[in-house]
PDB file of N, CA and C in Angstrom:
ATOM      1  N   UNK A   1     -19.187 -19.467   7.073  1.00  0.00           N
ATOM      2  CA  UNK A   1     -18.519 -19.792   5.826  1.00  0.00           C
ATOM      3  C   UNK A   1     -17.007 -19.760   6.055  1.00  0.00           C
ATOM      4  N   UNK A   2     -16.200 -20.718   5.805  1.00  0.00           N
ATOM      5  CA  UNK A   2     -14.799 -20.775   5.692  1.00  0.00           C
ATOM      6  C   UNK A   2     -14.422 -19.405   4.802  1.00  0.00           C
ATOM      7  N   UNK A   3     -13.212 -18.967   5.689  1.00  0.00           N
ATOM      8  CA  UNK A   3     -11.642 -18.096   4.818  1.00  0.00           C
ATOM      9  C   UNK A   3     -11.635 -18.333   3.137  1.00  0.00           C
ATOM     10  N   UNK A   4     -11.746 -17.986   2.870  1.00  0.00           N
ATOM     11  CA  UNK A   4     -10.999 -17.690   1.195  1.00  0.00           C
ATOM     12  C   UNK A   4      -9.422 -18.050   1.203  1.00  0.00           C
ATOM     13  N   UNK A   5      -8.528 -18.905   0.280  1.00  0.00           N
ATOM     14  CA  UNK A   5      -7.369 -19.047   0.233  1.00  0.00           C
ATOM     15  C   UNK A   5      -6.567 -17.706  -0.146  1.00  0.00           C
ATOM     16  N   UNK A   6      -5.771 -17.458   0.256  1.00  0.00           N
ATOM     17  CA  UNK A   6      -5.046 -16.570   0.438  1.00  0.00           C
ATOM     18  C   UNK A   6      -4.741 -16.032  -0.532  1.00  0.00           C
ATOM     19  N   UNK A   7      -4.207 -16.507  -1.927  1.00  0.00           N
ATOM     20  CA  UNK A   7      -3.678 -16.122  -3.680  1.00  0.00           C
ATOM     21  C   UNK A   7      -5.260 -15.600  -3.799  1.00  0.00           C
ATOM     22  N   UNK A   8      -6.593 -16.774  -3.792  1.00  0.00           N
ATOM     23  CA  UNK A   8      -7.815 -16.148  -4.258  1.00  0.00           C
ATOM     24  C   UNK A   8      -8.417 -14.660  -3.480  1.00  0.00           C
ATOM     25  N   UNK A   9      -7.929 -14.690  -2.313  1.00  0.00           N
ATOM     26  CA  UNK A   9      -8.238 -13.639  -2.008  1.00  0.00           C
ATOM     27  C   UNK A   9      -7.547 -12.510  -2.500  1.00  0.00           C
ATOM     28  N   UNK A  10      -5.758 -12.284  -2.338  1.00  0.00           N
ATOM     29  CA  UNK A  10      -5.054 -11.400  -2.904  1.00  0.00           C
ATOM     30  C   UNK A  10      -5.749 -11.075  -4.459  1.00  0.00           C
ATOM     31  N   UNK A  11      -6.539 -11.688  -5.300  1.00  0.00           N
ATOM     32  CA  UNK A  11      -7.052 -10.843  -6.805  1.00  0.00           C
ATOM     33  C   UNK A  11      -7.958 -10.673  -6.461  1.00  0.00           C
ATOM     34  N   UNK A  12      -8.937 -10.773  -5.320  1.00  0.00           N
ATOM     35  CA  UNK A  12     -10.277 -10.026  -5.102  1.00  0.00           C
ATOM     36  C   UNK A  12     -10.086  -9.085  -4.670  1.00  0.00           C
ATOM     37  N   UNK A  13      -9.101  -8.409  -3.990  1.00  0.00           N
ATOM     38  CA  UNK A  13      -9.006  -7.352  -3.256  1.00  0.00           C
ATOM     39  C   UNK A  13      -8.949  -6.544  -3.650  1.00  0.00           C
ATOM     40  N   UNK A  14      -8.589  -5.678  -4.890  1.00  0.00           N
ATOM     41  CA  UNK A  14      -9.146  -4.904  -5.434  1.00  0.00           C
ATOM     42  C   UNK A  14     -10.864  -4.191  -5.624  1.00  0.00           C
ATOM     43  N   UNK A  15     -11.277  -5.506  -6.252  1.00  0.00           N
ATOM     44  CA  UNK A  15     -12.463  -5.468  -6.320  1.00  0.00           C
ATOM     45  C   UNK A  15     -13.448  -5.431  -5.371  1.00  0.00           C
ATOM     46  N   UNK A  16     -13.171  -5.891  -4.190  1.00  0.00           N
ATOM     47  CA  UNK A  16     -13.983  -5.736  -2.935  1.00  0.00           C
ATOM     48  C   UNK A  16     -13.314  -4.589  -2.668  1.00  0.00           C
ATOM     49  N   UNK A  17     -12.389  -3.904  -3.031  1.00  0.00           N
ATOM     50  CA  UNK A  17     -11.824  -2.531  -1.742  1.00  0.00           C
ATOM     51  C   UNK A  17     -12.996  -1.553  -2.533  1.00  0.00           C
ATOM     52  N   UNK A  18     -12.962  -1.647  -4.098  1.00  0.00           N
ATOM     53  CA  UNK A  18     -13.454  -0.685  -5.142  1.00  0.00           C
ATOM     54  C   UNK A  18     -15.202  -0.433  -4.768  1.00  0.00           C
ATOM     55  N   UNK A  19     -15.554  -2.356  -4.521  1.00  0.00           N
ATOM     56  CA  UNK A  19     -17.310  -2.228  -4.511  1.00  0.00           C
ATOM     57  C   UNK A  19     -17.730  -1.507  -3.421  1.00  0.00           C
ATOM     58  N   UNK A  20     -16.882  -1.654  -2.538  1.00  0.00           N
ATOM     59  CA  UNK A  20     -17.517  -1.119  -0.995  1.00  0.00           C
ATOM     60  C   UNK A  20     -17.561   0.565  -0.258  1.00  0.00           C
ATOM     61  N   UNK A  21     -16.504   1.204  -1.766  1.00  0.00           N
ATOM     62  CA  UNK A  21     -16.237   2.639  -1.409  1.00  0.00           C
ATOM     63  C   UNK A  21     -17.222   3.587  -3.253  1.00  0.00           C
ATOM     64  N   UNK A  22     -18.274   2.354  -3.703  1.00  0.00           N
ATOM     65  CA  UNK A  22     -18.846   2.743  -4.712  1.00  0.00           C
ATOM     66  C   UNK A  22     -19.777   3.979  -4.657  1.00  0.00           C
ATOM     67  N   UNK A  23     -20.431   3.183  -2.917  1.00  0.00           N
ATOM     68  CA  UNK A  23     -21.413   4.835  -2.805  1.00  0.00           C
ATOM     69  C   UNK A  23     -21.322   5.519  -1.730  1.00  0.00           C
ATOM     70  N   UNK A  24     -19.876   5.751  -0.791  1.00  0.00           N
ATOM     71  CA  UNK A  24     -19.502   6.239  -0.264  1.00  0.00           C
ATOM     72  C   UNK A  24     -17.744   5.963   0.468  1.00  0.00           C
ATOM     73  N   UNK A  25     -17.099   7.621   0.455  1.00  0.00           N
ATOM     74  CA  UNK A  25     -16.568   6.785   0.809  1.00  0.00           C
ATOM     75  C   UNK A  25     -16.572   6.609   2.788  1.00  0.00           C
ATOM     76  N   UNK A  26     -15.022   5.624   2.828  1.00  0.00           N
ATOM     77  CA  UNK A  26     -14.906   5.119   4.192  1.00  0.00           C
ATOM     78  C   UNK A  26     -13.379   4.758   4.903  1.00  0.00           C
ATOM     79  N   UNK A  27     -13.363   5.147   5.939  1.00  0.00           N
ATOM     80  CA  UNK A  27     -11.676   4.615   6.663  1.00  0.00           C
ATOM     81  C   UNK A  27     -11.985   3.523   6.673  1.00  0.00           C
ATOM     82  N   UNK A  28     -10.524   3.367   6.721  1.00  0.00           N
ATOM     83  CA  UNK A  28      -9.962   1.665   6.685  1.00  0.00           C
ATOM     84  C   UNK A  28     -10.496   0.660   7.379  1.00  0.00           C
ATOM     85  N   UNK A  29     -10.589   0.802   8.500  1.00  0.00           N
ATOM     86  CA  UNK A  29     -11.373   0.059   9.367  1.00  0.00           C
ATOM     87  C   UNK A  29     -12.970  -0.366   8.979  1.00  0.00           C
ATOM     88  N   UNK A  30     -13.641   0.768   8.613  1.00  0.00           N
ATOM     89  CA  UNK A  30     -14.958   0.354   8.080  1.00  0.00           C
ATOM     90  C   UNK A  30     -14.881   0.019   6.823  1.00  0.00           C
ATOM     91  N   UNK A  31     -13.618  -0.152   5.782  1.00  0.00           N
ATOM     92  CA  UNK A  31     -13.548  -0.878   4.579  1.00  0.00           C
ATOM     93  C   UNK A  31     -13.605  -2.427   4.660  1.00  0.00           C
ATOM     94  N   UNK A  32     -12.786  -2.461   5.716  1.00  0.00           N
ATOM     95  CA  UNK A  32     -12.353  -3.713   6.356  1.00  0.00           C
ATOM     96  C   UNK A  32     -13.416  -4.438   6.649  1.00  0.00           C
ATOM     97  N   UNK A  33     -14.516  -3.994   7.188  1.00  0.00           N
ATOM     98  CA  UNK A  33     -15.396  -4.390   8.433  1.00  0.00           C
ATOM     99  C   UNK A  33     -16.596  -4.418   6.977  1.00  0.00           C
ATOM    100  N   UNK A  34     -16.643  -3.901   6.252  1.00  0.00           N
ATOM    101  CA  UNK A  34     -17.882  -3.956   5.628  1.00  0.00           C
ATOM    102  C   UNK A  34     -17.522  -5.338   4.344  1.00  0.00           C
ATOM    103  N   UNK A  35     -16.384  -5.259   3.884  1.00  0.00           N
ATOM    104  CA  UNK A  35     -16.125  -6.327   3.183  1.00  0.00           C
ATOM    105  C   UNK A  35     -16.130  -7.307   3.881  1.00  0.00           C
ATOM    106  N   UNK A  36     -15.963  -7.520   4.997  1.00  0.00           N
ATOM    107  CA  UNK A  36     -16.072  -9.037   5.894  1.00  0.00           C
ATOM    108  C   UNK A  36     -17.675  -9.539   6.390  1.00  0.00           C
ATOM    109  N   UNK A  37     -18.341  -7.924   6.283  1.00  0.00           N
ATOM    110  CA  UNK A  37     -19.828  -8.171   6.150  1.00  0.00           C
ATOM    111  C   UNK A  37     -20.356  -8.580   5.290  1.00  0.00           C
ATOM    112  N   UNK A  38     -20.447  -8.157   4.020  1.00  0.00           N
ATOM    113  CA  UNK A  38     -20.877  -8.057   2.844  1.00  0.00           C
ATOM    114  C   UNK A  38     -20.336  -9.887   2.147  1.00  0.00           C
ATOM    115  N   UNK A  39     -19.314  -9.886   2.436  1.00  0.00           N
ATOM    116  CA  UNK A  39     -19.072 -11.421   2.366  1.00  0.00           C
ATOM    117  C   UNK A  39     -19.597 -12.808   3.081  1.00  0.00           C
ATOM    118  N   UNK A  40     -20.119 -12.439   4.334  1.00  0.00           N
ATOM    119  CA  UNK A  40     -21.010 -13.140   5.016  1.00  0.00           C
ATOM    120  C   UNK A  40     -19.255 -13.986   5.703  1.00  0.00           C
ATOM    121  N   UNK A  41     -18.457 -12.885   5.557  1.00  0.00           N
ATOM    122  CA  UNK A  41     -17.077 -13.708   6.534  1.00  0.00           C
ATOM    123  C   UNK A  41     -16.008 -14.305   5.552  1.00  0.00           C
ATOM    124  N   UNK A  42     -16.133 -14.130   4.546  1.00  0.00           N
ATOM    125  CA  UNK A  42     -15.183 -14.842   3.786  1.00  0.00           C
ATOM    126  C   UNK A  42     -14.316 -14.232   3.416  1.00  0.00           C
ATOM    127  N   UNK A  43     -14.358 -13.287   3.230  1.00  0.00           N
ATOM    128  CA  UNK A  43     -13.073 -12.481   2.975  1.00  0.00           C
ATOM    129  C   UNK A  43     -12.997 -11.073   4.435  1.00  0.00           C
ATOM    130  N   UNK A  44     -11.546 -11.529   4.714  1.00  0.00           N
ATOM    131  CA  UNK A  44     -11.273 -10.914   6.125  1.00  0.00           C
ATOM    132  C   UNK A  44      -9.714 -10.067   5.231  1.00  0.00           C
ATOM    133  N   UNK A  45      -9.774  -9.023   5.988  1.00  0.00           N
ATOM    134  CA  UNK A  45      -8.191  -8.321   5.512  1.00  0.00           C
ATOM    135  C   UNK A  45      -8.029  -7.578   6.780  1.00  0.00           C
ATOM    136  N   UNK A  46      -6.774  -7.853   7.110  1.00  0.00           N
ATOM    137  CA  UNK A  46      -6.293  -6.763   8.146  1.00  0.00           C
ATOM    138  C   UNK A  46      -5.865  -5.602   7.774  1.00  0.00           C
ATOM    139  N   UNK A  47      -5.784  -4.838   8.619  1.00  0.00           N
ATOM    140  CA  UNK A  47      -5.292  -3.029   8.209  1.00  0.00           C
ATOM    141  C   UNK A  47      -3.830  -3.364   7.861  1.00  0.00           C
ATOM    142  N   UNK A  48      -3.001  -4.174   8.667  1.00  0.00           N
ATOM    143  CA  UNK A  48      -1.947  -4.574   7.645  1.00  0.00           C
ATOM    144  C   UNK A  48      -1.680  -4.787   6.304  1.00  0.00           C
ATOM    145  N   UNK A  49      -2.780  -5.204   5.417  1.00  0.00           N
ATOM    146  CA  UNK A  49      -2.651  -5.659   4.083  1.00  0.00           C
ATOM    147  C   UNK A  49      -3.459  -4.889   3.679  1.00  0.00           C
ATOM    148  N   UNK A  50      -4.683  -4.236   4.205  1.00  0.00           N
ATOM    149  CA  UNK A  50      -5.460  -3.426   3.716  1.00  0.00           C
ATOM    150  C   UNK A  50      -4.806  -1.807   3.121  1.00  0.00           C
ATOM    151  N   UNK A  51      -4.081  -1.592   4.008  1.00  0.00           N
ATOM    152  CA  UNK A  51      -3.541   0.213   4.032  1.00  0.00           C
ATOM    153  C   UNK A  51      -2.232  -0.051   2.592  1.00  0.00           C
ATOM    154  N   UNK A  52      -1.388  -1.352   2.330  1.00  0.00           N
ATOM    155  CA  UNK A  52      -0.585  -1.124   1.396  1.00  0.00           C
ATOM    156  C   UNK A  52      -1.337  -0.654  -0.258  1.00  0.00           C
ATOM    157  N   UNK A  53      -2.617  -1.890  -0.218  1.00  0.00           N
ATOM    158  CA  UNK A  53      -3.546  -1.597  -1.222  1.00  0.00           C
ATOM    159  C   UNK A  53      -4.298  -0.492  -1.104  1.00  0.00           C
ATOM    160  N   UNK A  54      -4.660   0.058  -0.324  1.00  0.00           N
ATOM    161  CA  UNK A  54      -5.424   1.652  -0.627  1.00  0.00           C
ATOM    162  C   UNK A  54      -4.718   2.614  -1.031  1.00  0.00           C
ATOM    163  N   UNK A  55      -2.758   2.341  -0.468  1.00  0.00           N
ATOM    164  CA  UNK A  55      -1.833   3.337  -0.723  1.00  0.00           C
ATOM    165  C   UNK A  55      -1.857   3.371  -2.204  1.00  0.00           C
ATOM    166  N   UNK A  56      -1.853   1.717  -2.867  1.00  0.00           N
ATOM    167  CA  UNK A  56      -1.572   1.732  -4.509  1.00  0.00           C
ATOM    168  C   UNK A  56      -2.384   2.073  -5.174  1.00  0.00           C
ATOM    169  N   UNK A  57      -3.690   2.106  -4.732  1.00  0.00           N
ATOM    170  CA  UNK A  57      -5.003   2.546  -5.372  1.00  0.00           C
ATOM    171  C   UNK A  57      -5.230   3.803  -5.804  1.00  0.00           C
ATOM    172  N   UNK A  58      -4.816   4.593  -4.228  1.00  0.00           N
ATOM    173  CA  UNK A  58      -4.352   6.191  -4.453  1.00  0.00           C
ATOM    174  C   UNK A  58      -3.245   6.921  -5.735  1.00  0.00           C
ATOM    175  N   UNK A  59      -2.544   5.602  -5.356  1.00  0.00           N
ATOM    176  CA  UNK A  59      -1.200   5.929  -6.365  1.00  0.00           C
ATOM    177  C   UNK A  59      -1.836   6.332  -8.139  1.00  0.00           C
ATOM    178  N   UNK A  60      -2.372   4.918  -8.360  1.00  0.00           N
ATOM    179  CA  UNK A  60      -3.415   4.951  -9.528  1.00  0.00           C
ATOM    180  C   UNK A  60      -4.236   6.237 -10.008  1.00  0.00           C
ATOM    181  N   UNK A  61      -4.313   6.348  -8.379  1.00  0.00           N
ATOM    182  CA  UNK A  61      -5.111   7.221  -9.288  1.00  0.00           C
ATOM    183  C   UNK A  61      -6.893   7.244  -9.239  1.00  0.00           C
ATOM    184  N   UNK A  62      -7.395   5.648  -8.441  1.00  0.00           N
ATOM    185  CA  UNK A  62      -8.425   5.205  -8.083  1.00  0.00           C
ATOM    186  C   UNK A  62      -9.359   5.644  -7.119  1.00  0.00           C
ATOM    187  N   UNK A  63      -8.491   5.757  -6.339  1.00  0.00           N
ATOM    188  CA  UNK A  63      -9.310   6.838  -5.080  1.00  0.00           C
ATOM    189  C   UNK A  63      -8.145   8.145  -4.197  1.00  0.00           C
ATOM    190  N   UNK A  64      -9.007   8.483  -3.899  1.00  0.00           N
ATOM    191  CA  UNK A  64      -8.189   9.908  -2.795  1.00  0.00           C
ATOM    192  C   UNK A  64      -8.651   9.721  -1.512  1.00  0.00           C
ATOM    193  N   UNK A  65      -7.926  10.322  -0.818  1.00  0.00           N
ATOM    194  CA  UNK A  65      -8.018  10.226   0.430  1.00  0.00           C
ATOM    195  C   UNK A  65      -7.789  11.548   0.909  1.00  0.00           C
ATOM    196  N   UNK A  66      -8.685  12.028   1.772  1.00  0.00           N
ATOM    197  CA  UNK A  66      -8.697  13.150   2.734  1.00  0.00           C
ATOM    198  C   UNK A  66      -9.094  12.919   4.224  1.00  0.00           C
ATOM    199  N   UNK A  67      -8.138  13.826   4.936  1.00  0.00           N
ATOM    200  CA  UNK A  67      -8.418  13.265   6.479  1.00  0.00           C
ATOM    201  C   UNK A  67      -9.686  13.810   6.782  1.00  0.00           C
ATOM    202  N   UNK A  68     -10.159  13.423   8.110  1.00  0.00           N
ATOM    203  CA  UNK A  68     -11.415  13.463   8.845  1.00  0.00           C
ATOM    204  C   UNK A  68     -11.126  13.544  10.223  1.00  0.00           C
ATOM    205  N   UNK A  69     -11.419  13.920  10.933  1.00  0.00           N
ATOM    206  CA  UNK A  69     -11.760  14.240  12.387  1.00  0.00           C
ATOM    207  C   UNK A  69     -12.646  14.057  13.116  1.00  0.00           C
ATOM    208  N   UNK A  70     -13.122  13.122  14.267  1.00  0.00           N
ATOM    209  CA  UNK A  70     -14.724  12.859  14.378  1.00  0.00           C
ATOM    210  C   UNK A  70     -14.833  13.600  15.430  1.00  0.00           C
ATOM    211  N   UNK A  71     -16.130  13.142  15.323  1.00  0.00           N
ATOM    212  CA  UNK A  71     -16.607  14.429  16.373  1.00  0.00           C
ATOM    213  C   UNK A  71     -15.917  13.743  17.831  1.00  0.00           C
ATOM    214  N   UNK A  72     -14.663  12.664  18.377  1.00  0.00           N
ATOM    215  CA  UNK A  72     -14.229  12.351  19.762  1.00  0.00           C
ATOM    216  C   UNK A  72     -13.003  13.312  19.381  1.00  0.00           C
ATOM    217  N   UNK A  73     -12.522  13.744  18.088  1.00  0.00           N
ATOM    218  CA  UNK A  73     -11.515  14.460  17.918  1.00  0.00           C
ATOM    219  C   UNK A  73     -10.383  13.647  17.200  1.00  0.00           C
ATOM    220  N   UNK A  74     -10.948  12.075  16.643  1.00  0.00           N
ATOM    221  CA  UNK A  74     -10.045  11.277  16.458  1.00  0.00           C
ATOM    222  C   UNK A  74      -9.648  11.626  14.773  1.00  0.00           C
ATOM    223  N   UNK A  75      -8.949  11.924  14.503  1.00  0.00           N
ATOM    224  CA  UNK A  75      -8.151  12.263  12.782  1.00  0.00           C
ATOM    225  C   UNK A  75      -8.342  10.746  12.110  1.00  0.00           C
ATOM    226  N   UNK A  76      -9.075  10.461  11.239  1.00  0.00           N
ATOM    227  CA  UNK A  76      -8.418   9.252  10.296  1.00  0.00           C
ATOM    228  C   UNK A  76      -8.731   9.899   8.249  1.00  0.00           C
ATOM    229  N   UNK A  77      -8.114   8.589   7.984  1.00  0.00           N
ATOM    230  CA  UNK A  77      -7.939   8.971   6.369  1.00  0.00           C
ATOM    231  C   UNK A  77      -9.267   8.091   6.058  1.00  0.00           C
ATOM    232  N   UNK A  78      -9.995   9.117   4.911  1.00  0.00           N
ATOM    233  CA  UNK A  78     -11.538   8.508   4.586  1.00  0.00           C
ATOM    234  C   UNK A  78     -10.914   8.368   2.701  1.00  0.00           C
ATOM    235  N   UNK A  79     -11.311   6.872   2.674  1.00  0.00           N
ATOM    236  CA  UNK A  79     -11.458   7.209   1.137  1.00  0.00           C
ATOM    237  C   UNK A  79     -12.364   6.904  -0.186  1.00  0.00           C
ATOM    238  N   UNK A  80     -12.171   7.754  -0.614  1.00  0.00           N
ATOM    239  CA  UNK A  80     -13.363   7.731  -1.897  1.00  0.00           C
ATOM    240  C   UNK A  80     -13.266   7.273  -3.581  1.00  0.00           C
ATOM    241  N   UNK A  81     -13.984   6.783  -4.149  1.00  0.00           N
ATOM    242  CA  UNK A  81     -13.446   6.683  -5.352  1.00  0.00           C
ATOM    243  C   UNK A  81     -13.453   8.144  -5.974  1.00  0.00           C
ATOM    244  N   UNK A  82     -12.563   8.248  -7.193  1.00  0.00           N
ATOM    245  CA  UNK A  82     -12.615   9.199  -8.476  1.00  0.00           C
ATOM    246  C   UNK A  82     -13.488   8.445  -9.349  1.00  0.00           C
ATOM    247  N   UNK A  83     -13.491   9.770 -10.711  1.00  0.00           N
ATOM    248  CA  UNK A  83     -13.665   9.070 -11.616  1.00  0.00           C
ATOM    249  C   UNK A  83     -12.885   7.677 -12.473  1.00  0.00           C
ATOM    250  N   UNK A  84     -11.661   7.983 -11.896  1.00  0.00           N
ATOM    251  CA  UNK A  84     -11.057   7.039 -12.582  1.00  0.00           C
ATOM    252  C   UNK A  84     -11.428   5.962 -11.731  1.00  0.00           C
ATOM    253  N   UNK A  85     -11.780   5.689 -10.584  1.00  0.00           N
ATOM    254  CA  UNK A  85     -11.865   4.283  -9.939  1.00  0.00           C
ATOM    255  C   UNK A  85     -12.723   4.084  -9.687  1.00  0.00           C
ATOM    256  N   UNK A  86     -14.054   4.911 -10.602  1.00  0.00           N
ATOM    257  CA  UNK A  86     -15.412   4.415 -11.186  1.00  0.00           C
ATOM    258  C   UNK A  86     -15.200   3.269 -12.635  1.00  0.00           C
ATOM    259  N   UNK A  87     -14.469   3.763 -13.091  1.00  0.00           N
ATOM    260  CA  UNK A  87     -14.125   3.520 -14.651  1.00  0.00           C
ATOM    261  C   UNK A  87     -13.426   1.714 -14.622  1.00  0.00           C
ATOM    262  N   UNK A  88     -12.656   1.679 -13.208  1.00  0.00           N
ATOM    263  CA  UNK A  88     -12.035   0.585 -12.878  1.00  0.00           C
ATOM    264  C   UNK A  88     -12.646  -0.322 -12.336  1.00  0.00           C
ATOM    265  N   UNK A  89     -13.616   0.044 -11.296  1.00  0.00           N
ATOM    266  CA  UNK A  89     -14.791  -0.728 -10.693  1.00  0.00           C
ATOM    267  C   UNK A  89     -15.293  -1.747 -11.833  1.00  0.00           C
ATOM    268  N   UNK A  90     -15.667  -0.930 -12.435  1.00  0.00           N
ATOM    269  CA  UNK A  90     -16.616  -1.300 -13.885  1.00  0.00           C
ATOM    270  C   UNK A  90     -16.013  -2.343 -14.566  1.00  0.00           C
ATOM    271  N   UNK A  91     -14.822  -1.462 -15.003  1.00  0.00           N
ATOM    272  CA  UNK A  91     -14.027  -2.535 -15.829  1.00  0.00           C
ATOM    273  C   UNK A  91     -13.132  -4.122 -15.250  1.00  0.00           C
ATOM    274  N   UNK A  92     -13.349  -3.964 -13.747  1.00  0.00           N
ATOM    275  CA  UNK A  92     -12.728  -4.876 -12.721  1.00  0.00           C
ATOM    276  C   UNK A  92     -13.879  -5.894 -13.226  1.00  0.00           C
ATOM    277  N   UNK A  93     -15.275  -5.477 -12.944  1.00  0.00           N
ATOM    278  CA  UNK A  93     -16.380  -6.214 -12.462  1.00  0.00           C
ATOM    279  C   UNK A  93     -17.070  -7.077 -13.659  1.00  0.00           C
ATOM    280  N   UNK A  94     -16.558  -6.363 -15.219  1.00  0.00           N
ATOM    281  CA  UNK A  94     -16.577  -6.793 -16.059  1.00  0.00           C
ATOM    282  C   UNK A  94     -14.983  -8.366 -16.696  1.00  0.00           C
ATOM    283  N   UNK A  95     -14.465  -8.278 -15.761  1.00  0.00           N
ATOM    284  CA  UNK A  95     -13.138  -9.177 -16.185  1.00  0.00           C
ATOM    285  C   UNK A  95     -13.272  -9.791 -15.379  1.00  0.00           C
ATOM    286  N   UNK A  96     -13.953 -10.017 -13.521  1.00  0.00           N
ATOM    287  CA  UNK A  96     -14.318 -11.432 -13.232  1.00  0.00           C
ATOM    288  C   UNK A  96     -15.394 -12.125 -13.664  1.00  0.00           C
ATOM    289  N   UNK A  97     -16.849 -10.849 -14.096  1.00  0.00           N
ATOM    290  CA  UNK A  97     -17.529 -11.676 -14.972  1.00  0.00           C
ATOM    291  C   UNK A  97     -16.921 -12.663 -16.364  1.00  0.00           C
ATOM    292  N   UNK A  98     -16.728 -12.584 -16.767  1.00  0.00           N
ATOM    293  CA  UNK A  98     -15.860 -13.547 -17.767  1.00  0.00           C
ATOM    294  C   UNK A  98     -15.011 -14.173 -17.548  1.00  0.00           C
ATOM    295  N   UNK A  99     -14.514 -14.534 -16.140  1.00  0.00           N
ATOM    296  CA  UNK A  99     -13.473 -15.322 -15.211  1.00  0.00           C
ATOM    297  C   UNK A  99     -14.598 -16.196 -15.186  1.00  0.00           C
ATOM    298  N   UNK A 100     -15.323 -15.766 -14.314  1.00  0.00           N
ATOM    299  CA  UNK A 100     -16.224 -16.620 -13.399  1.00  0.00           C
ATOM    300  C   UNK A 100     -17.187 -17.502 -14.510  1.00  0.00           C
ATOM    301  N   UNK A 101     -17.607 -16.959 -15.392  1.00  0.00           N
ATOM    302  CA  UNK A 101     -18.008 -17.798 -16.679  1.00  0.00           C
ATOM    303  C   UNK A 101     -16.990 -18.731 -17.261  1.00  0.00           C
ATOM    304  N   UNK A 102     -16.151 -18.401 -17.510  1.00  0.00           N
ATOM    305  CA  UNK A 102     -15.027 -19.352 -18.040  1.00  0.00           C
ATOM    306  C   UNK A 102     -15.006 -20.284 -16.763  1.00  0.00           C
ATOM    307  N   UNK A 103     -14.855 -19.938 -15.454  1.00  0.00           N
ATOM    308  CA  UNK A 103     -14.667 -21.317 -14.906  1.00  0.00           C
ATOM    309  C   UNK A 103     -16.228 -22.159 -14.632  1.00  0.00           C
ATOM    310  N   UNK A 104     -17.051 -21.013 -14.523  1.00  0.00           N
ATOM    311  CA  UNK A 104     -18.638 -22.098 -14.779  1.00  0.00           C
ATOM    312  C   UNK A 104     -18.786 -23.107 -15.775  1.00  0.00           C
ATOM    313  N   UNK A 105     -18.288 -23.014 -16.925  1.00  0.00           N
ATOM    314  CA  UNK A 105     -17.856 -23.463 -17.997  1.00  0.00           C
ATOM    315  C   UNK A 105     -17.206 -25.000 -18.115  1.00  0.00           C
ATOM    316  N   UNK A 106     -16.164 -24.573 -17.731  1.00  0.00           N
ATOM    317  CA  UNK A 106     -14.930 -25.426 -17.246  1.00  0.00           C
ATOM    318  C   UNK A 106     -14.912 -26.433 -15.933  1.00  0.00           C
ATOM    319  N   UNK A 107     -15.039 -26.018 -15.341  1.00  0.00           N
ATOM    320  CA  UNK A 107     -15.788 -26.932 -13.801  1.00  0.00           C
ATOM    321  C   UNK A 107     -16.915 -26.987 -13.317  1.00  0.00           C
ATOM    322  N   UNK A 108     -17.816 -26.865 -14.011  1.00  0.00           N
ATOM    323  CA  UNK A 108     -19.188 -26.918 -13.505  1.00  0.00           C
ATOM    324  C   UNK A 108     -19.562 -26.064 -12.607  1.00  0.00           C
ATOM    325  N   UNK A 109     -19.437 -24.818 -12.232  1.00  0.00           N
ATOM    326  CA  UNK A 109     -19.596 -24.184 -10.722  1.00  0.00           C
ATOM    327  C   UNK A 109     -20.674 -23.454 -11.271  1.00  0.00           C
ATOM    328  N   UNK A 110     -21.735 -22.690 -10.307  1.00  0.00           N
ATOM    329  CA  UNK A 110     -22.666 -22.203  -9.740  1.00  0.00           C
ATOM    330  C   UNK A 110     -22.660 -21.050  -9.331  1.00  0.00           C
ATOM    331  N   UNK A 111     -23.400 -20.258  -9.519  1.00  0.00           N
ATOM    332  CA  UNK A 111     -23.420 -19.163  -8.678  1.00  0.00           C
ATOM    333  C   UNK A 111     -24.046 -18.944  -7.317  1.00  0.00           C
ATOM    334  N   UNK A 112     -23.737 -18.605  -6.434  1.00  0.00           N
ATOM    335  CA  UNK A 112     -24.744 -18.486  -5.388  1.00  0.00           C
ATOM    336  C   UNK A 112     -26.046 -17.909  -5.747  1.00  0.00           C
TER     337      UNK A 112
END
């Protein structure tokens, strides 16, 4: 499957960072790696663009982050939702539903 345009991707990103840390959380790298799974490839983010949005997320208030240590001894930051970035999930997932209807609507589109 082709890349996602770049603007469409920048307003999903939220919402894919939120769905993928719903029932656990995860470092960056496996945030990364599971949204590019879970998309079947369409949405790709580097740790470059990935780490500014987890910083703002934190900021929010959405998720926390606590370090980890694996068992090679390697330290990384794991993160999880709160309640509050249960509350946001929800309410995210509820405002592209009614995107995505309005443009089913409007241009004829489909759901997979």
């Amino acid at each position: 499957m082709a890349t996602m345009n770049a603007s469409i991707k920048r307003g999903s990103a939220e919402l894919a960072v939120l769905a993928v840390l719903e029932h656990q959380p995860l470092h960056g790298y496996e945030i990364a790696r599971r949204i590019e799974q879970q998309s079947d490839g369409a949405l790709k983010f580097t740790l470059a663009s990935l780490y500014p949005l987890l910083y703002r997320m934190e900021t929010r208030g959405w998720t926390k982050a606590t370090w980890e240590t694996t068992p090679a001894g390697v330290r990384r930051r794991c993160y999880g939702l709160t309640a509050k970035g249960v509350k946001q999930l929800d309410a995210t997932r509820r405002e592209w539903d009614v995107f995505f209807q309005a443009l089913s609507r409007i241009g004829g589109l489909r759901r997979a």
